[in-house]
Protein backbone atom coordinates (compact mmCIF):
# COMPACT_ATOMS: atom_id res chain seq x y z
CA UNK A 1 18.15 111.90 7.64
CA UNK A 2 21.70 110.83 6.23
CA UNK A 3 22.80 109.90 9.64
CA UNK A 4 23.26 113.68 11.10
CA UNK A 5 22.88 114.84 14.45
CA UNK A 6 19.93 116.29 15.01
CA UNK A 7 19.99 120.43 16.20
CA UNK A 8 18.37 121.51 19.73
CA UNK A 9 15.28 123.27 17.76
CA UNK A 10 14.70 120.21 16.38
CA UNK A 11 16.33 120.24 12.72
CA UNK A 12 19.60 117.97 11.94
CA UNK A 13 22.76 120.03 11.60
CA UNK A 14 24.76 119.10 8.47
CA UNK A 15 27.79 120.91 10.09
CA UNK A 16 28.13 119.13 13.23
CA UNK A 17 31.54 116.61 14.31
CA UNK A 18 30.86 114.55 11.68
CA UNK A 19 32.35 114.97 8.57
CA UNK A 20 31.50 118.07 6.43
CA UNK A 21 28.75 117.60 3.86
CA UNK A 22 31.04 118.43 0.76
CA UNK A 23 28.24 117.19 -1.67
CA UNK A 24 26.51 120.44 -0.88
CA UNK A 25 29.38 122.91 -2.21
CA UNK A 26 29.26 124.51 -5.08
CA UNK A 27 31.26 123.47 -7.84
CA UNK A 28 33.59 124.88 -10.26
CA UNK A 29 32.64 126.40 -13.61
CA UNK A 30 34.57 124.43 -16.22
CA UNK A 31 34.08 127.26 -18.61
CA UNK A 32 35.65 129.86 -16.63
CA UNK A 33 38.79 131.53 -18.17
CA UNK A 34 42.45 129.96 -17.74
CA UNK A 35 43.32 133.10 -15.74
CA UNK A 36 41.56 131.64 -13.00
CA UNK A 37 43.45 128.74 -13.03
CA UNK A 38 45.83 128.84 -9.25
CA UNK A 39 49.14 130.11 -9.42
CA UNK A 40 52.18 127.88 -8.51
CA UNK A 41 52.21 128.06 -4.73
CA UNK A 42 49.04 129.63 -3.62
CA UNK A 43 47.21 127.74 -1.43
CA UNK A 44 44.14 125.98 -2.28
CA UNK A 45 40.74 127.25 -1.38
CA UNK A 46 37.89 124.97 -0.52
CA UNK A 47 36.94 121.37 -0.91
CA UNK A 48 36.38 122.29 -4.38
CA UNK A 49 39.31 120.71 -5.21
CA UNK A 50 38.28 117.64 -4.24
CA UNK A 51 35.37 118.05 -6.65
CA UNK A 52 37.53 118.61 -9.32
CA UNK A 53 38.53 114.70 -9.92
CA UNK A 54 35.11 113.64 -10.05
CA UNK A 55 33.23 116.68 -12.27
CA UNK A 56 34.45 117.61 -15.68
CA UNK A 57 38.40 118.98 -14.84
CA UNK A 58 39.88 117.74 -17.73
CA UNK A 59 39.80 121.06 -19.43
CA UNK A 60 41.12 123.08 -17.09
CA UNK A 61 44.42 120.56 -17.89
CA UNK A 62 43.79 121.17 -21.44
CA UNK A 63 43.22 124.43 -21.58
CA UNK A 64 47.01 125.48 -21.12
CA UNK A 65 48.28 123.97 -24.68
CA UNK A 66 44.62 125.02 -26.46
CA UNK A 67 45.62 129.00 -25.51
CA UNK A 68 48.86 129.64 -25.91
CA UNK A 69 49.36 133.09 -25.09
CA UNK A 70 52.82 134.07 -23.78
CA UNK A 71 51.75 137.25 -22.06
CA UNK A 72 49.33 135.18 -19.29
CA UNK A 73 50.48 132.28 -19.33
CA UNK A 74 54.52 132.20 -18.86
CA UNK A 75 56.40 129.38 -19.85
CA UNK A 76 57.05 127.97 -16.41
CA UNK A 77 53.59 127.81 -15.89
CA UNK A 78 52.51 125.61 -18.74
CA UNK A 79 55.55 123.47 -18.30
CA UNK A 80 54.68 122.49 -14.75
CA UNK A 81 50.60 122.84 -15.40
CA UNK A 82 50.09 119.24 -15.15
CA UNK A 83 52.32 118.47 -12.39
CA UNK A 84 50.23 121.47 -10.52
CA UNK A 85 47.39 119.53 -11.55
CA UNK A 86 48.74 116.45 -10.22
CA UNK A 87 49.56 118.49 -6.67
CA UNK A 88 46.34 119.79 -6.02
CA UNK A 89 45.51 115.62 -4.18
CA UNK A 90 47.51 116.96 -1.85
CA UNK A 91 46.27 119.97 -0.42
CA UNK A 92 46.23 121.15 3.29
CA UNK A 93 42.70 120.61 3.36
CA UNK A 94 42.27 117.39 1.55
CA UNK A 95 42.09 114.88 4.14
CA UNK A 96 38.13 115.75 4.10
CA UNK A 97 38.18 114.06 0.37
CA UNK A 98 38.32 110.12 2.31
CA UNK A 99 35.35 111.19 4.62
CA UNK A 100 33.49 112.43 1.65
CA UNK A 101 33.22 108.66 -0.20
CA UNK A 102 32.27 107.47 3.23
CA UNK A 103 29.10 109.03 3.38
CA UNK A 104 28.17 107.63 0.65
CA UNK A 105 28.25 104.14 2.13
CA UNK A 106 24.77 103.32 3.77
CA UNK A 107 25.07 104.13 7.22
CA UNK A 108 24.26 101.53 10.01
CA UNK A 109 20.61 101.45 11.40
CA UNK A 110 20.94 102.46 15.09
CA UNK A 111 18.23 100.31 16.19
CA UNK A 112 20.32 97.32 14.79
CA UNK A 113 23.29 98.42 16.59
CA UNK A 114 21.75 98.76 19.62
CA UNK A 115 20.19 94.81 19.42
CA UNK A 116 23.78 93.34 18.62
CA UNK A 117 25.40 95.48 21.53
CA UNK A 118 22.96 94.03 23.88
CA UNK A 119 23.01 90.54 22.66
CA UNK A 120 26.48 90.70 22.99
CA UNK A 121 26.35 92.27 26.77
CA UNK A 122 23.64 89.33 27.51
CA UNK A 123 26.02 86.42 25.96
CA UNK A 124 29.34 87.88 28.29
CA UNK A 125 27.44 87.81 31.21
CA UNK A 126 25.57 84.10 30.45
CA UNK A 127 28.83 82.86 29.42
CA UNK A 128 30.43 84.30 33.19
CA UNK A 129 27.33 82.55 34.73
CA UNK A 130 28.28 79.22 33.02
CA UNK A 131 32.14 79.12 33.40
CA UNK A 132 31.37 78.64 37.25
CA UNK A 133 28.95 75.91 37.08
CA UNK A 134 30.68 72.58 37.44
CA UNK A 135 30.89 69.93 34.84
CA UNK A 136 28.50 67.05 35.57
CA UNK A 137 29.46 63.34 35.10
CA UNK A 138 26.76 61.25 33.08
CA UNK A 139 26.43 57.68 32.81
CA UNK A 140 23.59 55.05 32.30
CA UNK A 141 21.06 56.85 34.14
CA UNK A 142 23.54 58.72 37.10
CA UNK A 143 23.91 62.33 37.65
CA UNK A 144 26.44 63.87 39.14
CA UNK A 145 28.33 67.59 39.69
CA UNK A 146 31.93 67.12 39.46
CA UNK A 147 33.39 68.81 42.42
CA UNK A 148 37.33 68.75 41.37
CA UNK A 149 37.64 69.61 38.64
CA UNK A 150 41.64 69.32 38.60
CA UNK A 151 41.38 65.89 38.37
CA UNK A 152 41.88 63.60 35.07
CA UNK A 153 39.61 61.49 33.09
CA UNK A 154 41.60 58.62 34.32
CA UNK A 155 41.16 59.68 37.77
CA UNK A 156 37.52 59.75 37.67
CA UNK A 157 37.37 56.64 35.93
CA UNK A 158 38.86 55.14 38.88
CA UNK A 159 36.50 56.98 41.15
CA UNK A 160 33.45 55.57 39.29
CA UNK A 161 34.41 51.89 39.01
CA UNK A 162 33.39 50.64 42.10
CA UNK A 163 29.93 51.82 41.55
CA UNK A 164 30.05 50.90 37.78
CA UNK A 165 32.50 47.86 37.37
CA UNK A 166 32.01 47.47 33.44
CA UNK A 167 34.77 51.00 33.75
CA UNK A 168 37.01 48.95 35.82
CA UNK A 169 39.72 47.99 32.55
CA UNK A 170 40.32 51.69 31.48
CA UNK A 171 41.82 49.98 27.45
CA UNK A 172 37.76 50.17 27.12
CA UNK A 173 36.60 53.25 28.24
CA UNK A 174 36.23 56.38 26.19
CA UNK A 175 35.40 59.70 27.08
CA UNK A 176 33.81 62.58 25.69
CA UNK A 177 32.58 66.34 26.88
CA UNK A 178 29.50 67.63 25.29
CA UNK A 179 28.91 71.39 25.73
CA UNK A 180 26.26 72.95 24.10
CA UNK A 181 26.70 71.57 20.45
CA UNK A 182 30.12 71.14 20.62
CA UNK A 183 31.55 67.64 21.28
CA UNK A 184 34.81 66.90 22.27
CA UNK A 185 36.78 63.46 21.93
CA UNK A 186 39.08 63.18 24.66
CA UNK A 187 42.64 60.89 23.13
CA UNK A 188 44.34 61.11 26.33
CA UNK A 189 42.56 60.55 29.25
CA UNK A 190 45.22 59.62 31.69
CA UNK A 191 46.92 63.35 30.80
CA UNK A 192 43.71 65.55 29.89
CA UNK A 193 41.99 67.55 32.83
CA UNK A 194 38.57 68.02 33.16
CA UNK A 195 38.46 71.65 34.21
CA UNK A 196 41.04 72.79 31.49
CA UNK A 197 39.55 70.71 28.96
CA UNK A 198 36.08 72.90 29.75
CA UNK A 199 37.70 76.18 29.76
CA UNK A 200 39.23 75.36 26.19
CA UNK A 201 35.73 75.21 25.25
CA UNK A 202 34.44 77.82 26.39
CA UNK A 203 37.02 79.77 25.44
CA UNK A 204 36.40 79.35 21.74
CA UNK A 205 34.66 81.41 19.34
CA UNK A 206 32.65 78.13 18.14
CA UNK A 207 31.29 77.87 21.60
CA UNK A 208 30.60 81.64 22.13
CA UNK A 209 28.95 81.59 18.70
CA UNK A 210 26.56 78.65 19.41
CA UNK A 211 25.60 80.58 22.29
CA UNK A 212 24.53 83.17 21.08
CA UNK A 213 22.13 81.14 18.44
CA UNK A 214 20.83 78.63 21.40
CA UNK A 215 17.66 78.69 22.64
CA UNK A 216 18.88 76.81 25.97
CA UNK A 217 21.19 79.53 27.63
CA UNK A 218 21.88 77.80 30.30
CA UNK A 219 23.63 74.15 28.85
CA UNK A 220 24.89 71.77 31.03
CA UNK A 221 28.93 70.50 30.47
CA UNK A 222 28.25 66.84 30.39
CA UNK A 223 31.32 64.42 30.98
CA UNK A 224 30.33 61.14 29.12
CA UNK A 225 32.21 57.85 29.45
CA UNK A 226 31.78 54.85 27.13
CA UNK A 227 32.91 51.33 26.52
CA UNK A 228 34.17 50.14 23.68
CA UNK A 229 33.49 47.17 21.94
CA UNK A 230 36.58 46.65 20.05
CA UNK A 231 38.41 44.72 22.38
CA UNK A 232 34.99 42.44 23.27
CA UNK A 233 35.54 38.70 21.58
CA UNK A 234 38.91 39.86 20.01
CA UNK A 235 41.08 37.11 19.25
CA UNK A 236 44.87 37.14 19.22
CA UNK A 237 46.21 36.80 15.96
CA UNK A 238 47.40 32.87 16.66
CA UNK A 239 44.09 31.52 18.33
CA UNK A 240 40.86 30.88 16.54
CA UNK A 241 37.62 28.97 16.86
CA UNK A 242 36.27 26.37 13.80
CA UNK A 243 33.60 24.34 13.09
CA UNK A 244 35.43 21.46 12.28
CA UNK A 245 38.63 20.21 13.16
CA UNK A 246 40.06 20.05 9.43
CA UNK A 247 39.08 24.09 9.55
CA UNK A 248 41.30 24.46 12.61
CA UNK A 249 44.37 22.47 10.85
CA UNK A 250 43.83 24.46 7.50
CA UNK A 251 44.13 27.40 9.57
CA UNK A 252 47.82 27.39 11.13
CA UNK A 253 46.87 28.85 14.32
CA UNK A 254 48.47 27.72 17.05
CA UNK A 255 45.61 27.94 19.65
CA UNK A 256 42.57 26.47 17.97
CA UNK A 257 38.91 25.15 19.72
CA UNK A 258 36.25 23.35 17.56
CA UNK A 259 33.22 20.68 18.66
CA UNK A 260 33.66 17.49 18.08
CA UNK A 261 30.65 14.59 17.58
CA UNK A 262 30.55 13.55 21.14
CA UNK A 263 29.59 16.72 21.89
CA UNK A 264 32.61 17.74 23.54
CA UNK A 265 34.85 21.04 22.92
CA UNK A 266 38.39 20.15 22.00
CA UNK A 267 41.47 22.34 22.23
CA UNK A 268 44.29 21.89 19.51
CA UNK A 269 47.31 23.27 19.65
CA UNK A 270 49.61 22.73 16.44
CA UNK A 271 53.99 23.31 16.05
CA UNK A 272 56.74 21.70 14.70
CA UNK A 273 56.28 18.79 16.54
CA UNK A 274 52.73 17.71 15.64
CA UNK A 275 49.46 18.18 17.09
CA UNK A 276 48.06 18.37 20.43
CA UNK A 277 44.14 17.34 21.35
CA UNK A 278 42.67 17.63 24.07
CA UNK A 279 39.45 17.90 26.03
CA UNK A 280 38.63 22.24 26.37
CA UNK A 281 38.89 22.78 30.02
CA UNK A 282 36.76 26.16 29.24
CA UNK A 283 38.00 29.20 27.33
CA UNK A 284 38.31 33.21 26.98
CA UNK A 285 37.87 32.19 23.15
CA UNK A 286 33.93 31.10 24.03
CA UNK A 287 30.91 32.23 25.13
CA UNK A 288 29.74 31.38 28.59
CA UNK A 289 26.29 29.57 28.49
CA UNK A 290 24.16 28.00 30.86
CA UNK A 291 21.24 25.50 30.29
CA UNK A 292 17.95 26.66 30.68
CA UNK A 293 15.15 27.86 29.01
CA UNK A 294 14.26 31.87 28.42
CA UNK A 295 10.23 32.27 27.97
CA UNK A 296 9.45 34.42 24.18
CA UNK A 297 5.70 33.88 26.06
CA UNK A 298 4.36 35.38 29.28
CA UNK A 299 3.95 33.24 32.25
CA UNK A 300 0.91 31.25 32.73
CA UNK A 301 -1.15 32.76 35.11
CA UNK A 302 -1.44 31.19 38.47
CA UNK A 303 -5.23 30.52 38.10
CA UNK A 304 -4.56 28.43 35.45
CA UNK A 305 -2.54 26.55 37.34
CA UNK A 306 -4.70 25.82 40.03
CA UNK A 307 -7.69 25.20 38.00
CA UNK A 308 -5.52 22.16 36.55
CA UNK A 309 -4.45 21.37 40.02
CA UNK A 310 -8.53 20.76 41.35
CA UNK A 311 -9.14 18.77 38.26
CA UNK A 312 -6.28 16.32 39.26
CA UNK A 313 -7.72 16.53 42.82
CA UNK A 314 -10.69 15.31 41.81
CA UNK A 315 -9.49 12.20 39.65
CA UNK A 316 -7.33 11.51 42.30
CA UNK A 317 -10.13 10.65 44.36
CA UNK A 318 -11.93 8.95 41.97
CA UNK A 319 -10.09 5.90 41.72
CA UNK A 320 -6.80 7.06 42.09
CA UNK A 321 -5.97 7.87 38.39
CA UNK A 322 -3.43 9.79 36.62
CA UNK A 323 -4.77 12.33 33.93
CA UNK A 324 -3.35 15.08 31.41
CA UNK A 325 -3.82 18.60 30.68
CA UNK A 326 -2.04 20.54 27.59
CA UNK A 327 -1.76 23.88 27.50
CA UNK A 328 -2.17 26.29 23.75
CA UNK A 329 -0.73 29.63 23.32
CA UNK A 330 -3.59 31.48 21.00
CA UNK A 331 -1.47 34.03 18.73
CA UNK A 332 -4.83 35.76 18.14
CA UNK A 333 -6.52 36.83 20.95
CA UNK A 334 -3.06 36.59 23.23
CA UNK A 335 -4.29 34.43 26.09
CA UNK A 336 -3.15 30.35 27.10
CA UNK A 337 -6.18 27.68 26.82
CA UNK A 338 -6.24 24.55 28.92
CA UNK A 339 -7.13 21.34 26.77
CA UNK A 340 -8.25 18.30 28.75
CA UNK A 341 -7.77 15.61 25.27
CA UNK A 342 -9.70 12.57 24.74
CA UNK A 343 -7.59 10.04 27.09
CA UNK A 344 -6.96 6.71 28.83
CA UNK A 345 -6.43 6.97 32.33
CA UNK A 346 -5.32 4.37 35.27
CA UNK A 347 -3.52 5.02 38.74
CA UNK A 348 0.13 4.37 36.85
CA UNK A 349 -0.47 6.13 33.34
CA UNK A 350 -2.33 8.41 31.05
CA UNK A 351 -2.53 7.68 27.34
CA UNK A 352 -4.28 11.01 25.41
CA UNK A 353 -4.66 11.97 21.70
CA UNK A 354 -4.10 15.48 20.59
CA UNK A 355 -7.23 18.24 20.08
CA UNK A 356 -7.36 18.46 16.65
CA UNK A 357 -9.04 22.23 17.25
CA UNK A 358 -5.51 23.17 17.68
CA UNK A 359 -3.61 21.27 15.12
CA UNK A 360 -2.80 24.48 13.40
CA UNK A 361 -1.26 27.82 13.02
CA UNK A 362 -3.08 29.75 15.23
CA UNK A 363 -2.06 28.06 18.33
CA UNK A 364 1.21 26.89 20.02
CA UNK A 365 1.31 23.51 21.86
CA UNK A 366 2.91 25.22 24.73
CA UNK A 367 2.99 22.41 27.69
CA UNK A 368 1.98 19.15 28.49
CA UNK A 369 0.35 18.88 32.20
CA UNK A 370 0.20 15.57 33.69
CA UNK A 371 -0.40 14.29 36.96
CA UNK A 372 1.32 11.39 39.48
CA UNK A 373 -1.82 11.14 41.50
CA UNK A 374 -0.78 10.55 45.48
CA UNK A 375 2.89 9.36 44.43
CA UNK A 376 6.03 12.12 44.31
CA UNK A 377 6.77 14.29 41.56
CA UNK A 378 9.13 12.94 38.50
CA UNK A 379 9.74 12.06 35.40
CA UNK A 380 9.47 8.79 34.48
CA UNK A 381 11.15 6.70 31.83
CA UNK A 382 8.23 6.20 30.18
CA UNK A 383 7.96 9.74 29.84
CA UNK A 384 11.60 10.14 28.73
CA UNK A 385 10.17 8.67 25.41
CA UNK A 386 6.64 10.13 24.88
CA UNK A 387 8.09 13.87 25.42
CA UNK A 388 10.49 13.76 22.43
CA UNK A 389 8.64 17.27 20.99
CA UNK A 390 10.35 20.55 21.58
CA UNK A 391 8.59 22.25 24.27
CA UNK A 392 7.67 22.83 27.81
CA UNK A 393 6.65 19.21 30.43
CA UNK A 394 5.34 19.44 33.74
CA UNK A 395 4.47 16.87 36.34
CA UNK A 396 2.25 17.54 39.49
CA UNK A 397 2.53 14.50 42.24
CA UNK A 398 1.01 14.53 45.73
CA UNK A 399 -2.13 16.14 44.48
CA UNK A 400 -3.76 15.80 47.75
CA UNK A 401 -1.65 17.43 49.64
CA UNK A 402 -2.03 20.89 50.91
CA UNK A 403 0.28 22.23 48.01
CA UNK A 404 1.01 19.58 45.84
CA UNK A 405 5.09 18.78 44.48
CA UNK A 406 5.60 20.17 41.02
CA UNK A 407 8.86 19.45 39.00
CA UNK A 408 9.39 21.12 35.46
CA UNK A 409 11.66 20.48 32.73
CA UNK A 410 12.18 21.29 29.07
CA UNK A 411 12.91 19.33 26.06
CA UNK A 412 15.12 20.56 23.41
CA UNK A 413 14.92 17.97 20.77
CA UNK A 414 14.88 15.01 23.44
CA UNK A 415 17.38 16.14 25.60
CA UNK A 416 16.38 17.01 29.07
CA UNK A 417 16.75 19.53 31.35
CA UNK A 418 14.62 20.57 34.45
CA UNK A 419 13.90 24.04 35.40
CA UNK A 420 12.23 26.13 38.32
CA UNK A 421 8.12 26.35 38.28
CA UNK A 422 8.50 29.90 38.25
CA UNK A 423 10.49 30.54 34.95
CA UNK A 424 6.89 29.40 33.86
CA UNK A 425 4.00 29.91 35.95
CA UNK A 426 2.90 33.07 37.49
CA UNK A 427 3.56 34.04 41.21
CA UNK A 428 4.58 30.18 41.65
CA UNK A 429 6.97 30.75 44.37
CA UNK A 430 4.46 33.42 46.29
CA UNK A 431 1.46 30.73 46.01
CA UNK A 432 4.32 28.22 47.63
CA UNK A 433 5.06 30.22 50.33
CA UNK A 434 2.17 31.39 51.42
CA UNK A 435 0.60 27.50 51.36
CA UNK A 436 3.38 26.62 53.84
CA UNK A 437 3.00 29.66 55.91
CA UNK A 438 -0.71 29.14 56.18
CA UNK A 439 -0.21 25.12 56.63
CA UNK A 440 2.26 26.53 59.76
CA UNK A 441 -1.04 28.43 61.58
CA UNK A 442 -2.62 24.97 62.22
CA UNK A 443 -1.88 23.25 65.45
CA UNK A 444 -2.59 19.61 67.09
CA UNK A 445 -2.90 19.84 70.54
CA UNK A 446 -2.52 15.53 71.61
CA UNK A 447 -3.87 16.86 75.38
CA UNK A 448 -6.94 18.38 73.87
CA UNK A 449 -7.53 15.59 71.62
CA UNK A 450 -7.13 12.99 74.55
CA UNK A 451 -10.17 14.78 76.28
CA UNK A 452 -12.43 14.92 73.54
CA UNK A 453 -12.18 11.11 72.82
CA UNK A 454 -12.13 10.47 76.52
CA UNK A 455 -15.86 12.25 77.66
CA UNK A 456 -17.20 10.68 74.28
CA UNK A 457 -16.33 7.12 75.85
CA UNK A 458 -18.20 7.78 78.95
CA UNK A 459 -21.23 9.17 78.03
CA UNK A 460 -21.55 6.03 75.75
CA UNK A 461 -20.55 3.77 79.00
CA UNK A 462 -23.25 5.86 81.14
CA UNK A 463 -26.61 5.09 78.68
CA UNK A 464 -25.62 7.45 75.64
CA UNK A 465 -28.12 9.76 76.91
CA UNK A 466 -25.85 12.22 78.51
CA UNK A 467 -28.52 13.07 81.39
């Protein structure tokens, strides 16, 4: 169909306002005698001039020196042949000649057109539908619409830190604004605003572009800040912390910490005048620790717990004795197992030998168990040098006692340090509570008691026979 206009009785009109078919003219004979050749200044008939530079012309050019004949063709006219020839580009109708080539480019498929002109219409009037929706401020796992948008990343910062404290020292907070795909570092916070910084992007062709391509046409303008780490555990250039003491004096820092053999932290600080020890009265330069002990291994369930507790019950009223109770970790199946070991037991001590069974790899000796009988909870010094091992040591006193006392205490290496129950055994401090609360419910009433004892008396004093 070559891209014309279709006619009203249904065929396409080749003459219509679009540019003149000039393929379809008829063009010149190149044998035709030079008489018919155009005479200086008469006007130029049909496109067939513009035919002339791409079909054989040549010889109409040549033909003026191959005939000489002085009668047709004057002087003048073979003098200024080829300039004639060189005219006829310029002709009053020649501006068709430019339309011509055109047409011989592939026109544009008008079904195509019409899907870019309305993806283009669709894309204008999402894009309108975005550039009111306010940006949102993101962080850990809040949500928020940001209202004012005149404000500065700064400012918001300073709005937010109250509620998130870790943006409190802006130096360590960064910001960024993630539309769409595009993701923009923001350098000045303190001068940047969020609403202009939002319009920049969606004022660029990047933007526009990925908006077209998204499947999501309806992004969200996220406002993202983040801490930095650089500044965390930075020294200053003259402070530094060693091993050893002779690595802080090889150093030349003026500000140096290291450990010493008493197992002390000492602070050194080194000039012209010699060097200064002392005793580290705590420091930016370390970390801040606290002793304790942080379970790799769930809690031992509170069953467990109380099954141990009825078997020391029951020795303790059977003579009164101590006894011991170790407790495995099996790596296998997942689960703790309560050992009772072969062992020697008297009110004041327990002596056992380790299970063999779990003298290996498939089991960690998690905690030894033992028990004070009726006497308090605590460690004695006799356990001070049987629980040398690294791991977890637990004594239950008062066993007869509604809830017995339980005290709790780690060794690292034979150094001591106690800990709560419930950093190791299940739902300790619920089972506590509720003991006392249900311990509470019980009253003595003296009165009540008085008259009991009182009408037992007399009917023994009248015959015992109560009649």
């Amino acid at each position: 169909m070559n891209g014309q206009n279709p006619g009203n009785d249904g065929t396409f009109n080749i003459f219509s306002d679009g540019p003149p078919d000039l393929g379809s003219a008829q063009a010149p004979d190149p044998f035709a005698p030079a008489a018919n050749a155009p005479f200086i200044g008469e006007p130029i008939a049909q496109p067939e001039t513009a035919q002339v530079h791409q079909a054989p012309a040549a010889p109409v050019g040549q033909a003026a020196p191959a005939q000489p004949e002085p009668a047709q063709q004057p002087l003048p006219v073979q003098e200024t042949a080829p300039a004639q020839a060189a005219t006829i580009h310029q002709p009053t109708s020649v501006p068709a000649a430019p339309q011509t080539i055109a047409t011989d480019a592939e026109p544009q498929n008008p079904l195509e057109a019409a899907v870019v002109q309305a993806e283009e219409k669709q894309t204008a009037v999402t894009a309108d539908a975005l550039f009111s929706k306010p940006p949102v401020f993101e962080y850990a796992s809040a949500s928020e619409d940001i209202g004012n948008t005149s404000i500065t990343f700064e400012q918001l910062r300073i709005e937010k830190k109250d509620d998130f404290p870790e943006l409190d020292d802006g130096k360590r907070v960064s910001w960024t604004m993630e539309y769409n795909t595009i993701v923009k570092q923001v350098p000045n916070p303190s001068k940047t605003v969020i609403g202009d910084l939002k319009k920049e992007i969606e004022n660029s062709k990047a933007f526009l572009d990925a908006l077209k391509k998204a499947k999501d046409k309806n992004p969200v303008c996220k406002v993202k800040p983040k801490i930095t780490a650089q500044s965390k555990g930075k020294l200053p250039a003259y402070k530094g912390v060693f091993i050893t003491m002779e690595d802080a004096v090889q150093s030349g820092k003026l500000i140096t910490l290291f450990p010493a053999k008493d197992g002390n932290v000492y602070e050194m600080r080194q000039n012209e005048m010699g060097r200064f020890i002392t005793h580290s009265k705590g420091s930016d330069m370390l970390s801040e620790v606290k002793a304790g002990f942080i379970p790799a291994l769930p809690p031992i369930p509170w069953w467990r717990l109380l099954e141990i507790i009825s078997f020391f019950k029951m020795m303790a009223t059977q003579g009164c004795n101590e006894a011991l109770a170790n407790i495995y970790w099996d790596k296998e199946e997942q689960v703790y197992i309560t050992d009772i070991p072969p062992q020697a037991v008297t009110p004041t001590s327990v002596k056992g030998i380790t299970n063999p069974a779990y003298d290996n790899d498939r089991y960690i000796h998690y905690m030894d168990i033992h028990s004070h009988n009726v006497m308090r909870a605590y460690f004695s010094s006799t356990d001070d040098k049987d629980e040398k091992a690294t791991r977890v040591y637990t004594v239950i006193g008062k066993v007869l006692d509604y809830f017995p006392e339980i005290k709790v205490r780690i060794s690292n290496g034979g150094t001591f340090h106690e800990i709560e129950p419930d950093v190791v055994f299940e739902e300790y401090n619920q089972m506590k509570k509720m003991a006392s609360l249900w311990f509470n419910h019980i009253k003595y009433n003296v009165q009540v008691i008085t008259e009991i004892l009182k009408s037992v008396i007399l009917r023994d004093d009248s015959g015992g026979d109560g009649q």
